[in-house]
Protein backbone atom coordinates (compact mmCIF):
# COMPACT_ATOMS: atom_id res chain seq x y z
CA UNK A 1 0.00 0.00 0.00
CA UNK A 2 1.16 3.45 -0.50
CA UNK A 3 2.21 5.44 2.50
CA UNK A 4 1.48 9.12 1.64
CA UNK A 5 3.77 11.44 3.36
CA UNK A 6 3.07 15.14 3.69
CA UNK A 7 6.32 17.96 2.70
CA UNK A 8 5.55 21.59 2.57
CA UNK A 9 6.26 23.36 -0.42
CA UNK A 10 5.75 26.77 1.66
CA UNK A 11 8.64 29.29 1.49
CA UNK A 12 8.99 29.25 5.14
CA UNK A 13 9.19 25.47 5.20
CA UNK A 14 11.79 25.66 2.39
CA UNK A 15 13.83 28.23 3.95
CA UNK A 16 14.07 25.58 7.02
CA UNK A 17 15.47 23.10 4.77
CA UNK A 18 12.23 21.09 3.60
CA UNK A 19 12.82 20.41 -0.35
CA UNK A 20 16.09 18.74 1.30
CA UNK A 21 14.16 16.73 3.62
CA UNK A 22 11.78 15.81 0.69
CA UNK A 23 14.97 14.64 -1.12
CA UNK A 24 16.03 12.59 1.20
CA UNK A 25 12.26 11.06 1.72
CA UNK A 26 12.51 10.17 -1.81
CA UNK A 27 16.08 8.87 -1.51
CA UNK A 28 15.51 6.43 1.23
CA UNK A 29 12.20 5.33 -0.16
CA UNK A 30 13.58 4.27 -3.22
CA UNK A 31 16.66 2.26 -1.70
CA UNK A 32 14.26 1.06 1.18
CA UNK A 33 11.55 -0.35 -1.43
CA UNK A 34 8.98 1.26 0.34
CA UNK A 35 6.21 2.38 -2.00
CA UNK A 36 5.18 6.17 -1.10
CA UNK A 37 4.03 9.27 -2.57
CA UNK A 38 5.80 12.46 -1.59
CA UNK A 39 2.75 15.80 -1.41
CA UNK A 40 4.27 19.01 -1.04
CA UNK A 41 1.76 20.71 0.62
CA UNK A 42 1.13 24.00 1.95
CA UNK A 43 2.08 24.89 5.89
CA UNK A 44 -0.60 24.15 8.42
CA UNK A 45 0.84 27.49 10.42
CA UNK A 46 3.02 25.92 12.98
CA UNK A 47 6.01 27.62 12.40
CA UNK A 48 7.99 26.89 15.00
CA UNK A 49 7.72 23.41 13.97
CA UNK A 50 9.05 23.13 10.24
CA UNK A 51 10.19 21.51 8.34
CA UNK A 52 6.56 19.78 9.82
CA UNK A 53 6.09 16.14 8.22
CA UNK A 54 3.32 14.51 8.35
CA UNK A 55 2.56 10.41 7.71
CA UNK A 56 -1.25 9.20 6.58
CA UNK A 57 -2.05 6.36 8.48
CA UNK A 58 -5.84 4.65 7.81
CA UNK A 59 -6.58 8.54 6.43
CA UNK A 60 -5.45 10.20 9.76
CA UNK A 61 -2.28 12.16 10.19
CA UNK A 62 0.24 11.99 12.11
CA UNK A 63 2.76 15.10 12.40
CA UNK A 64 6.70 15.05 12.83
CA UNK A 65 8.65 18.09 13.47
CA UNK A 66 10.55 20.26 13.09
CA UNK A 67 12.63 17.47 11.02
CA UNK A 68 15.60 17.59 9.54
CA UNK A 69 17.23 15.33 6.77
CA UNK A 70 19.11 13.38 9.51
CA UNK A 71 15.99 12.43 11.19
CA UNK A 72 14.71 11.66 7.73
CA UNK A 73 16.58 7.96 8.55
CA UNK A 74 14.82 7.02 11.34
CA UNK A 75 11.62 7.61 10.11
CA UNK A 76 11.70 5.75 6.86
CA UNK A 77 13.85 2.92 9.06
CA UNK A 78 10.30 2.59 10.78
CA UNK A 79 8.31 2.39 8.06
CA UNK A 80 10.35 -0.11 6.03
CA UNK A 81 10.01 -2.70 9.57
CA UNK A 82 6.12 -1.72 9.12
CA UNK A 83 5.63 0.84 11.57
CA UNK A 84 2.55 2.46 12.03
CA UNK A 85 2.41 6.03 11.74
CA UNK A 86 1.02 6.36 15.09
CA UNK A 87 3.69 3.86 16.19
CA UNK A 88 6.84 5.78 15.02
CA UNK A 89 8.95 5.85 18.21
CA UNK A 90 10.91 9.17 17.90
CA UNK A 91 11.17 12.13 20.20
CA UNK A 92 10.09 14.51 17.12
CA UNK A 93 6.48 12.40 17.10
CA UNK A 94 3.69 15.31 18.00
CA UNK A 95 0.71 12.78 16.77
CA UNK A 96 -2.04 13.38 15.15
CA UNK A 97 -1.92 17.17 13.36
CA UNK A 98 -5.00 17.86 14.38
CA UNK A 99 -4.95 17.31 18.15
CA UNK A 100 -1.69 19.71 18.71
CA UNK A 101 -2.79 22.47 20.75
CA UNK A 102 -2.47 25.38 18.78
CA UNK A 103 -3.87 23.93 15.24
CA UNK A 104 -7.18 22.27 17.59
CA UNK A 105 -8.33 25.54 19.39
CA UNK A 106 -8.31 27.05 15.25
CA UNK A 107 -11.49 28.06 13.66
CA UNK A 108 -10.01 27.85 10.05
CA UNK A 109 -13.17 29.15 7.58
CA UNK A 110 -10.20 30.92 5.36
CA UNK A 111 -7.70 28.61 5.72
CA UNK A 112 -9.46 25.37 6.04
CA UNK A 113 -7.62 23.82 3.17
CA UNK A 114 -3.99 25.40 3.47
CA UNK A 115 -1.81 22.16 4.40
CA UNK A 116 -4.12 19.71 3.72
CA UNK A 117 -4.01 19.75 -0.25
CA UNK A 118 -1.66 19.68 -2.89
CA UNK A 119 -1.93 23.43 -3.37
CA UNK A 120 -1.77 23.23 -7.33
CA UNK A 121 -3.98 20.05 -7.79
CA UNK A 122 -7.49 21.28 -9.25
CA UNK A 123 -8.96 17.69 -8.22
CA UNK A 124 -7.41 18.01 -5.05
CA UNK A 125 -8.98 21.11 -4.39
CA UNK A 126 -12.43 20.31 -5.42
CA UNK A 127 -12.76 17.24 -3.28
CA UNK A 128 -12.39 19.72 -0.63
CA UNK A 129 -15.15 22.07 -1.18
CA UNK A 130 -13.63 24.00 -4.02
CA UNK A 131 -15.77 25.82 -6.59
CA UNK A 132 -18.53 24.99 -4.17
CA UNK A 133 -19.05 29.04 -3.56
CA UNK A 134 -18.51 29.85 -7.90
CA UNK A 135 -21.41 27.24 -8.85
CA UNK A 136 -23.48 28.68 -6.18
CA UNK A 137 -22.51 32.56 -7.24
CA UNK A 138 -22.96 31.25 -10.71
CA UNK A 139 -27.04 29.98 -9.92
CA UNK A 140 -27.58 33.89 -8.35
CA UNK A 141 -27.68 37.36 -9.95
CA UNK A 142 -24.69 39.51 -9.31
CA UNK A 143 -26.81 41.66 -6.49
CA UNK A 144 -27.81 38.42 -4.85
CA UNK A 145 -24.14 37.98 -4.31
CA UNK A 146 -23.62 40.93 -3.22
CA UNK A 147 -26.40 40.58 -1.13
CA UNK A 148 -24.50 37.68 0.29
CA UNK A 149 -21.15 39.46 1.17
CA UNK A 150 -22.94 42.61 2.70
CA UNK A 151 -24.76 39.80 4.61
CA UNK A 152 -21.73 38.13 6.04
CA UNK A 153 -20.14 41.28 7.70
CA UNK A 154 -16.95 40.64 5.67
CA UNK A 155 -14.58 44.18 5.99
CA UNK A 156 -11.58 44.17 4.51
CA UNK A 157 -8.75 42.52 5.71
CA UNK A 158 -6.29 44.42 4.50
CA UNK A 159 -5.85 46.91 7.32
CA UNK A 160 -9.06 49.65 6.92
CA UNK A 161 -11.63 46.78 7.62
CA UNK A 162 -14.25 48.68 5.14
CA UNK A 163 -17.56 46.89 4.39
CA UNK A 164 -16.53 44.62 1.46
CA UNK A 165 -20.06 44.12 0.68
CA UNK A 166 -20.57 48.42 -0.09
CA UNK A 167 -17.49 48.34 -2.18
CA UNK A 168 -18.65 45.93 -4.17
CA UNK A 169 -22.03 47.26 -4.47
CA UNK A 170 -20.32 50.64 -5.81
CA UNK A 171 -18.56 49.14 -8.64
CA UNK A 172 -21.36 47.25 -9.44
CA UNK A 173 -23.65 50.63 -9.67
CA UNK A 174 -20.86 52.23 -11.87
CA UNK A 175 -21.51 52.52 -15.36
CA UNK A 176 -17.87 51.51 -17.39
CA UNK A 177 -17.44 49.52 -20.73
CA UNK A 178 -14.73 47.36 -18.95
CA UNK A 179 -14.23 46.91 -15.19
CA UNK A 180 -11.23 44.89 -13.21
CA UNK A 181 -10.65 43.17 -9.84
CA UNK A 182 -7.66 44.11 -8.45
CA UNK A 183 -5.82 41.83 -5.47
CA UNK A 184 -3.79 43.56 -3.45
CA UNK A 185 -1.04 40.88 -2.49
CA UNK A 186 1.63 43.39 -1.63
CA UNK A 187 1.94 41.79 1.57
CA UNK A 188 4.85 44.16 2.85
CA UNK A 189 3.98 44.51 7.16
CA UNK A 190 6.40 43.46 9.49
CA UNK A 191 5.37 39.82 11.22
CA UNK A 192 2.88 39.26 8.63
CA UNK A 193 2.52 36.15 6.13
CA UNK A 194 -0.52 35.27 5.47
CA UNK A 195 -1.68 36.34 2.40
CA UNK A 196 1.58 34.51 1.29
CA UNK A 197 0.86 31.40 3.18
CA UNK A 198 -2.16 30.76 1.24
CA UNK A 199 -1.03 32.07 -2.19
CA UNK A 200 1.03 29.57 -1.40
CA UNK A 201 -1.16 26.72 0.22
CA UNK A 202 -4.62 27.26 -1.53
CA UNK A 203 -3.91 29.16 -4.60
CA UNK A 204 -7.04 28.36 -5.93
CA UNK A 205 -9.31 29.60 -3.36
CA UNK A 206 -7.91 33.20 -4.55
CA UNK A 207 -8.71 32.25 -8.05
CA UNK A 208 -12.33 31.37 -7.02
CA UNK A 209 -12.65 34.47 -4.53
CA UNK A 210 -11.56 37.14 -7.64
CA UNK A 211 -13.59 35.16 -10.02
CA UNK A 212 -17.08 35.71 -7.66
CA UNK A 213 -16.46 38.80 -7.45
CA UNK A 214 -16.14 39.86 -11.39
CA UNK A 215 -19.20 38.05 -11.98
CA UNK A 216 -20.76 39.89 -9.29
CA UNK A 217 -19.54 43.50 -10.06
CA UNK A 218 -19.28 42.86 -13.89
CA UNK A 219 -15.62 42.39 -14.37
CA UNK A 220 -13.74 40.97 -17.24
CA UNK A 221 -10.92 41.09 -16.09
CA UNK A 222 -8.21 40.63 -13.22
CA UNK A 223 -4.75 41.59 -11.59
CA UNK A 224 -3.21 39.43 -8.92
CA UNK A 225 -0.20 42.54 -7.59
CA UNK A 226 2.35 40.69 -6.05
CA UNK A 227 5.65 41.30 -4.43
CA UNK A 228 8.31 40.53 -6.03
CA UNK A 229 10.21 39.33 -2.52
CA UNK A 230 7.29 36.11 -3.25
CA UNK A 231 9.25 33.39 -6.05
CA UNK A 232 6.96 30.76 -4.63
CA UNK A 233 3.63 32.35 -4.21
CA UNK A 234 4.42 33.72 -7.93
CA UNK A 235 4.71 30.22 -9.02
CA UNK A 236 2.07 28.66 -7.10
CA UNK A 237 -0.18 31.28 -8.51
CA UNK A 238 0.55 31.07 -11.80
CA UNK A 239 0.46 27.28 -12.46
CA UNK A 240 -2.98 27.01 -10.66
CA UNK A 241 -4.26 30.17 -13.09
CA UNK A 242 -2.83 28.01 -16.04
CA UNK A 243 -5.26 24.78 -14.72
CA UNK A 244 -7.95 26.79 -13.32
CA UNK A 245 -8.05 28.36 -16.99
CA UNK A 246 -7.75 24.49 -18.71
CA UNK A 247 -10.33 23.40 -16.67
CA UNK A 248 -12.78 26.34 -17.95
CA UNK A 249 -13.37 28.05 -14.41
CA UNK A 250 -11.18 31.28 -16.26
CA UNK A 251 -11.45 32.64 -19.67
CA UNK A 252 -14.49 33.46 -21.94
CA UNK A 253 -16.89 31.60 -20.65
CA UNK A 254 -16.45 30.66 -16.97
CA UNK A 255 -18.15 27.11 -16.50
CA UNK A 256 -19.75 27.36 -19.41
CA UNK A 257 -21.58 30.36 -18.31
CA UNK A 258 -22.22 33.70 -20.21
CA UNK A 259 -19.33 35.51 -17.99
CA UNK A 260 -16.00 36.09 -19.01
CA UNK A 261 -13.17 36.55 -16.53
CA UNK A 262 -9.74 36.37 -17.01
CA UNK A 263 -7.04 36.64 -14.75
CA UNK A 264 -3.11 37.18 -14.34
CA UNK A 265 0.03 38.06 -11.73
CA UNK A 266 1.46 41.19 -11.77
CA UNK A 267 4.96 41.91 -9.85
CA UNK A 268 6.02 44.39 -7.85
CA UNK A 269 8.86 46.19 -7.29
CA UNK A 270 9.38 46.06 -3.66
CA UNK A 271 7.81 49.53 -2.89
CA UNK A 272 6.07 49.47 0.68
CA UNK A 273 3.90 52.11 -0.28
CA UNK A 274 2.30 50.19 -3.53
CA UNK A 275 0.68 48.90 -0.60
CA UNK A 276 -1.41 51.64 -0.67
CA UNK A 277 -4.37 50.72 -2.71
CA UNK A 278 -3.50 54.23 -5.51
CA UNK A 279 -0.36 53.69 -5.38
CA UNK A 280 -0.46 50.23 -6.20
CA UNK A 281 -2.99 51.09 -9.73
CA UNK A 282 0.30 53.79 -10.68
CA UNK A 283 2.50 50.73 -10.39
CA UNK A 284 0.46 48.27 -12.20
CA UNK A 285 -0.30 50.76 -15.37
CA UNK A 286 3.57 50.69 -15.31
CA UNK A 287 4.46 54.26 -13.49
CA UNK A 288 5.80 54.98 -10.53
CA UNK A 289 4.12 54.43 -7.52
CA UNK A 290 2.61 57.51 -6.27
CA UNK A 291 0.02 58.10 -3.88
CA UNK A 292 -3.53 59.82 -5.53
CA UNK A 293 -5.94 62.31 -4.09
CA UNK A 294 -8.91 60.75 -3.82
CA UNK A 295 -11.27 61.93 -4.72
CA UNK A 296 -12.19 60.24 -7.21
CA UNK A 297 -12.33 56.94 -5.65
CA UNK A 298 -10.99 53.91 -7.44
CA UNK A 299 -14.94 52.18 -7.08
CA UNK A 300 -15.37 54.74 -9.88
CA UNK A 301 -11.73 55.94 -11.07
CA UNK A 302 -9.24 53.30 -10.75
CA UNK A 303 -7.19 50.72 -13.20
CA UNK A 304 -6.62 52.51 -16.53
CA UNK A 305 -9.53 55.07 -14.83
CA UNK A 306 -11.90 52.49 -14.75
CA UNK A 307 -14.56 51.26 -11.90
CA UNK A 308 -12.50 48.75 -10.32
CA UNK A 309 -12.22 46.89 -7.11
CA UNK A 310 -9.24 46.65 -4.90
CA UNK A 311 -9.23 43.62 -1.88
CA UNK A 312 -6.85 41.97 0.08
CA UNK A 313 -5.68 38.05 -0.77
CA UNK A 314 -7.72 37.25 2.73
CA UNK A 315 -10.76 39.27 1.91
CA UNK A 316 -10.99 37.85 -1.40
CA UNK A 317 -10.12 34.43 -0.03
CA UNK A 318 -13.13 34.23 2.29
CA UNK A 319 -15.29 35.16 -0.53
CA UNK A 320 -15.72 31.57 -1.53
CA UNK A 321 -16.52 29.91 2.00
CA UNK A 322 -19.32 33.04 2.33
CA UNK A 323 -21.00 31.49 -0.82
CA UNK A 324 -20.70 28.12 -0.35
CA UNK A 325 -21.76 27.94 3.17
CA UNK A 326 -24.11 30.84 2.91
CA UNK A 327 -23.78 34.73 4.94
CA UNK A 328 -24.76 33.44 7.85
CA UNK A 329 -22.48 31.11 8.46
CA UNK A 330 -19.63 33.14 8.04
CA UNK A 331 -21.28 35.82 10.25
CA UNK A 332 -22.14 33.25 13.11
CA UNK A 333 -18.53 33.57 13.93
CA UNK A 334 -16.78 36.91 15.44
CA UNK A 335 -18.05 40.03 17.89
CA UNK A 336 -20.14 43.24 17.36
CA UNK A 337 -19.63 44.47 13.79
CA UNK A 338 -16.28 42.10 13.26
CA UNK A 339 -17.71 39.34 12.22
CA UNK A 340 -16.02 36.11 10.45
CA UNK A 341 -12.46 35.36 11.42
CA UNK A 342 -8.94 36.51 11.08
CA UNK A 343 -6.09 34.81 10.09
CA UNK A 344 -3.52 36.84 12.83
CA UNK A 345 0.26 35.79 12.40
CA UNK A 346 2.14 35.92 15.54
CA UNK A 347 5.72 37.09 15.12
CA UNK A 348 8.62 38.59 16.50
CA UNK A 349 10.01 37.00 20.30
CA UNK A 350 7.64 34.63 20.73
CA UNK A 351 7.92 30.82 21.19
CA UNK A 352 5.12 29.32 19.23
CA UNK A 353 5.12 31.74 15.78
CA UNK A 354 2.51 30.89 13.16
CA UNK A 355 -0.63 31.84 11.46
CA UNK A 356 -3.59 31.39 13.85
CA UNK A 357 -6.97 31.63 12.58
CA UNK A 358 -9.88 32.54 14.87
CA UNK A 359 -13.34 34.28 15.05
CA UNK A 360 -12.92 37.69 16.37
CA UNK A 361 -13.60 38.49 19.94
CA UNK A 362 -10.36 36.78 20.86
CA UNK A 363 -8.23 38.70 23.50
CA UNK A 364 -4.31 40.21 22.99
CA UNK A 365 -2.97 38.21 25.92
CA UNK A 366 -5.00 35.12 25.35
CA UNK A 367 -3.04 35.67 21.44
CA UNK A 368 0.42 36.17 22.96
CA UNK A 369 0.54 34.43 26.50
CA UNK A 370 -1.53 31.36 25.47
CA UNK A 371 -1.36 30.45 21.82
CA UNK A 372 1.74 32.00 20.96
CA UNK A 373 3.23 30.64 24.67
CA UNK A 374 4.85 34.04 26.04
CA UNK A 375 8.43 35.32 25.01
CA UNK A 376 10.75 32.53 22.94
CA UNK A 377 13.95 34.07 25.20
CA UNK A 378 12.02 33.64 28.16
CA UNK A 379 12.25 37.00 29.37
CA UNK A 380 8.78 38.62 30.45
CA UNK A 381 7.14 40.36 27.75
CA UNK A 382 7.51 44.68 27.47
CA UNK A 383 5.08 45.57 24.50
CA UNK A 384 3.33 44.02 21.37
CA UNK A 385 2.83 45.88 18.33
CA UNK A 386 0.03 44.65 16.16
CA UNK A 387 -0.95 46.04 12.43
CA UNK A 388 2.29 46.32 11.54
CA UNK A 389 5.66 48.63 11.11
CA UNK A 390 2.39 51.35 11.50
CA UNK A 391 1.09 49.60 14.15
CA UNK A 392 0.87 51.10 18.26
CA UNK A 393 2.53 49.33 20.64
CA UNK A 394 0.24 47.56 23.57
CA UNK A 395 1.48 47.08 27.17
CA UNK A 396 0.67 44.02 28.63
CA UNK A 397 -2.05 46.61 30.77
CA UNK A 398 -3.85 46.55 27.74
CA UNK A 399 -3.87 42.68 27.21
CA UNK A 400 -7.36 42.20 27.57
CA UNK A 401 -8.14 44.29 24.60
CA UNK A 402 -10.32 41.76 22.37
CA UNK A 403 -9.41 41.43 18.95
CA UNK A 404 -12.25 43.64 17.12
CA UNK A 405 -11.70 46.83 14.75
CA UNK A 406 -13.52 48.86 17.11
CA UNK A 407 -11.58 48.01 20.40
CA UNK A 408 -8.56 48.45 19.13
CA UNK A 409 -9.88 51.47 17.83
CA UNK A 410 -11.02 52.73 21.20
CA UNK A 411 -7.40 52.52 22.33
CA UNK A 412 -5.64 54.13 19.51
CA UNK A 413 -4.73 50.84 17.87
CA UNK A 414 -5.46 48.85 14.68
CA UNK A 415 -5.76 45.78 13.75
CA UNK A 416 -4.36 46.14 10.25
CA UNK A 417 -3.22 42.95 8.56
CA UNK A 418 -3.10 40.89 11.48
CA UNK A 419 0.40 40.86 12.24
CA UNK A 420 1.18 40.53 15.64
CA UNK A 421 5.30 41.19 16.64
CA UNK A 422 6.49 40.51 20.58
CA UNK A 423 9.23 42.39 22.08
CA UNK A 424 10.46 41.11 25.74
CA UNK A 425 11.65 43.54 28.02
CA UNK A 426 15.08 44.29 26.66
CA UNK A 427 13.69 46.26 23.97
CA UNK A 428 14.24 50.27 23.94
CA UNK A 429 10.88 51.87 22.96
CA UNK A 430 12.63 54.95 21.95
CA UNK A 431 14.15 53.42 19.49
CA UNK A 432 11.01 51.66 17.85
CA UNK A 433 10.02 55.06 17.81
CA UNK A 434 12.89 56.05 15.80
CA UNK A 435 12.48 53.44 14.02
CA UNK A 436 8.96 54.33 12.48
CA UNK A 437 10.28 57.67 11.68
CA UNK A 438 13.17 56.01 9.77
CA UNK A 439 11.00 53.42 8.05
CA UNK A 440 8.50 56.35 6.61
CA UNK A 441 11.14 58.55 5.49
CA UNK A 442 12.83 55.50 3.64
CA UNK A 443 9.36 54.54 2.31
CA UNK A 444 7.85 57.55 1.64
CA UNK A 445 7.09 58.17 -2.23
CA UNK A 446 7.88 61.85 -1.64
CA UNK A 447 4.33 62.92 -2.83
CA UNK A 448 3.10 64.92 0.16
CA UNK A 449 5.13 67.27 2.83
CA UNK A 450 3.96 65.70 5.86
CA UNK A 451 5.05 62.12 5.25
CA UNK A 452 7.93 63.35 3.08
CA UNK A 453 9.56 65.80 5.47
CA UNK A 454 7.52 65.24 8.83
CA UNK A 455 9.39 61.69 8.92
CA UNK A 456 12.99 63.26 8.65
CA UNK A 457 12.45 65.87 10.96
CA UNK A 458 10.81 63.05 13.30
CA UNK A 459 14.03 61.48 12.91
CA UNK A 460 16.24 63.92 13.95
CA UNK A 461 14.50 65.11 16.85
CA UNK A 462 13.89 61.54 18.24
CA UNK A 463 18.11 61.64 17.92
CA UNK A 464 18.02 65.02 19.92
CA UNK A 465 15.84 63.29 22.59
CA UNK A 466 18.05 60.01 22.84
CA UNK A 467 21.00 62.19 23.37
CA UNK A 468 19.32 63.94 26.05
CA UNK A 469 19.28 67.49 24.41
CA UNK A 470 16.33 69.45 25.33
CA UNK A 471 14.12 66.23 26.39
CA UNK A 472 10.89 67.59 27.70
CA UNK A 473 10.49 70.45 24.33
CA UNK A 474 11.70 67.86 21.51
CA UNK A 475 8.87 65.85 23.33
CA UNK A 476 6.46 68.15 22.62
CA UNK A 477 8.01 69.15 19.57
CA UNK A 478 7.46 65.20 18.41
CA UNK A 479 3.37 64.96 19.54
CA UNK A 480 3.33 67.96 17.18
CA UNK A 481 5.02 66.28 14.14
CA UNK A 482 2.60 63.26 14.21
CA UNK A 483 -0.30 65.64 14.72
CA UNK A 484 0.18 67.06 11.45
CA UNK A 485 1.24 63.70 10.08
CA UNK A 486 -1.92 62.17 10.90
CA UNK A 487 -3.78 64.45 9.72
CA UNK A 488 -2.17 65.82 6.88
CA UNK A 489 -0.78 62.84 4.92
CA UNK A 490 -2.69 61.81 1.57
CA UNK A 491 -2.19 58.36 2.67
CA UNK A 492 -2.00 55.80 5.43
CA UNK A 493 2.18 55.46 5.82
CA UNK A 494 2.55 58.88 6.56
CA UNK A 495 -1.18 58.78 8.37
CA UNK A 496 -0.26 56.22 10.29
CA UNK A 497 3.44 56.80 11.46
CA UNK A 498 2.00 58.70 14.64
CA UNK A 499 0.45 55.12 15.86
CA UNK A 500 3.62 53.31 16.75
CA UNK A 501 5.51 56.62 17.78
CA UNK A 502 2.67 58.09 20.13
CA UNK A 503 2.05 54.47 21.65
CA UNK A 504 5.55 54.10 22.71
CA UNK A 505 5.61 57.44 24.07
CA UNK A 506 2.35 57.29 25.70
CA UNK A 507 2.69 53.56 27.01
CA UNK A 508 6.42 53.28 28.08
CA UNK A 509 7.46 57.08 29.18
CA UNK A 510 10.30 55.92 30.99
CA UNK A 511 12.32 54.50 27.80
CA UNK A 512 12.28 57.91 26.92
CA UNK A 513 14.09 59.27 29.39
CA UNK A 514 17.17 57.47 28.72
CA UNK A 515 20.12 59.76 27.40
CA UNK A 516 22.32 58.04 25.23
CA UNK A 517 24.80 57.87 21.79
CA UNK A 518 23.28 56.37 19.12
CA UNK A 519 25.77 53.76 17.69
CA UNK A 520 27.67 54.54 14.41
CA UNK A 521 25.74 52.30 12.14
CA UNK A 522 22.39 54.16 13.29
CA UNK A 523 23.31 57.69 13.11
């Protein structure tokens, strides 16, 4: 009988030194006469355990990890005595996938397929559920699916969390000879992976998400913007557009139907700011990317200054779980108007990192202190910071905060992306601070004065206040500069900047009274 054994084919998986391990799999198969098949599949999120293996057994799984090519002996020793997968007698056995802790307390909606199938396998995918959500879009009219995804509570989970639904509806209501669906997958915060991890692990479901949602707003056509820092999402992508499009769910007439929709990757060129939804259209019509006024809006001005709608790879990815399983089921799940779930990726010093995917409601320290299991040094933890590199930093005082747009709201947070980033208590907070001056003025596209120059001049006088030159009035001078940041910037990065800067100061005021020479390299 064939033993299937699982590999993942994710980047973080490879970078751990998985394609070796599935080398030497193969290897010692082959010399062992043991018959198996080798499925590179996507991560299940356990991070902290790749490269993560996993045996079938009697169509249960049994997980390994993290392994390495030298354990790769042991294991296939086992097998070719007749081992059972649950019998494996190794000190890397976790047993069965599902049962670990932090993958069983999951509610994966989103991610329900993402290291269980062979990401690029249409048949694969569609014994799963896939395409369940496109035949049932296809049976509606394109309100009725709208209908659905205002229904469902689904915001965006790119970092704004607008209505989805109202977007939609507005593209729909615009009046344009050609419309496109834009994906945002220029996935550039600090700590965060997801959109990656299931470009990566459930390609498809992207496919299917963009594809609902130009039959519903009356798009032909699609854009897939990805960074360029993603070779394997890029190739993941692109070989299941090529079998998505053999297999007639793409092109002229999508399952036979009357709508055409057809759909390709773009790359990026590393620009954090093409991040920014304007930006990003500048970069994809091939100039550079600059921020836009708005208005107009890109709902009615966007692409090639047509109606066009721009989503995140998770907002679009949800799409198809919302049709197949019907609004209410996606909105059963989640707390006052954040419904659904959120894939959150916990980063940064902590000892369990992953992607974690739970209904909203969920709070900061049960994210950190439970799931992610406190600080991977050991050290007691100082601050999170949570939307990324724009995010605010919480103190653990703040720990109960539930995970829900408008609570984090309430205490001049966001949720952004998802991206969650520890820091124990050796970290300086003045520094992040610097730091999120220094990141904006590198980023910056230069477009407006109070992102362009409010960052530098940030810069410098978080220098001044390190050194312990006129502390209490380069304070004040600081609350000033984000002031008119926040409020002046056309855009989020320089709109944003005050978050992180005016969290540290407001949260940690002692870490600012530090005097001290900023090394060499940092000055």
């Amino acid at each position: 009988m064939t033993k299937r054994i699982f590999i993942p084919r994710d980047a973080a998986a490879v970078a751990c030194g998985a394609d070796d391990v599935a080398k030497r799999f193969a290897l010692l198969a082959e010399q062992a006469k043991i018959d198996v098949e080798i499925v590179r599949n996507g991560s299940r999120g356990m991070l902290w355990l790749e490269p993560l293996v996993e045996i079938e057994d009697q169509g249960k799984r049994y997980a390994f990890g993290p392994i390495a090519p030298a354990d790769v002996d042991g294991l296939v020793a086992e097998l070719s005595q007749g081992a059972a997968a649950a019998g494996i007698k190794t000190s890397k056995a976790l047993g069965l996938t599902e049962e670990i802790p932090f993958f069983k307390r999951q509610t994966r909606l989103t991610f329900a397929r993402c290291g269980i199938t062979d990401p690029v396998s249409l048949a694969d995918y569609k014994a799963h559920g896939g395409y369940e959500g496109l035949a049932k879009a296809l049976a509606l009219e394109p309100s009725g699916i709208i209908d659905e995804v205002k229904k469902s509570g689904l915001r965006g989970r790119g970092g704004a969390g607008f209505p989805t639904g109202i977007k939609w509806q507005t593209v729909h209501d615009a009046r344009a000879d050609q419309k496109y669906i834009v994906c945002n997958a220029d996935e550039g915060d600090s700590g965060t992976f997801a959109d990656r991890m299931i470009m990566e692990g459930d390609p498809f479901v992207l496919i299917e998400g963009m594809t609902i949602a130009g039959i519903a707003v009356g798009a032909t056509r699609g854009y897939i913007y990805l960074r360029s820092e993603y070779p394997h999402a890029a190739t993941a992508l692109n070989e299941a557009i090529d079998t998505a499009k053999a297999a007639g769910y793409l092109g002229q007439t999508v399952c036979g139907s009357s709508h055409a929709f057809e759909l390709e990757v773009r790359l990026g060129a590393g620009a954090y700011v093409c991040g920014e939804e304007t930006s990003l259209l500048e970069s994809l019509e091939g100039k550079r990317g600059l921020v836009r006024a708005k208005p107009p809006l890109p709902a009615h001005e966007g692409l090639f200054g047509k109606p066009t709608i721009i989503n995140n790879v998770l907002s679009l990815a949800a799409v198809p779980f919302i049709l197949a399983e019907g609004a209410q089921a996606y909105a059963d799940f989640g707390m006052g108007r954040s419904r659904g779930t959120m894939p959150i990726q916990l980063a940064g010093n902590i000892k369990q990192g992953g992607l974690f995917e739970v209904a909203f409601g969920i709070t900061l320290g049960e994210l950190v202190e439970d799931v992610g299991g406190g600080t991977a040094s050991g050290r007691p933890i100082k601050a999170v910071q949570v939307g990324g590199p724009l995010g605010a930093y919480f103190p653990q005082d703040l720990f109960d905060t539930p995970f829900d747009y408008e609570a984090f709201t309430a205490r001049d947070g966001l949720i952004g992306h998802g991206g969650i980033v520890v820091f124990d208590d050796t970290v300086d907070m003045a520094r992040q601070a610097r730091f999120a001056f220094d990141f904006c003025a590198i980023e910056s596209c230069g477009k407006c004065t109070p992102c362009r120059i409010g960052a530098i001049r940030g810069r410098e006088t978080m220098d001044k206040i390190m050194g312990g030159q006129d502390r209490d009035k380069n304070l004040d001078l600081v609350a000033d500069l984000c002031n008119t940041m926040k409020f002046g910037s056309l855009c989020a990065l320089g709109g944003f900047t005050p978050y992180p800067v005016m969290s540290a100061l407001t949260h940690f005021p002692d870490d600012f009274g530090r005097a001290r020479k900023l090394p060499a390299a940092a000055e």
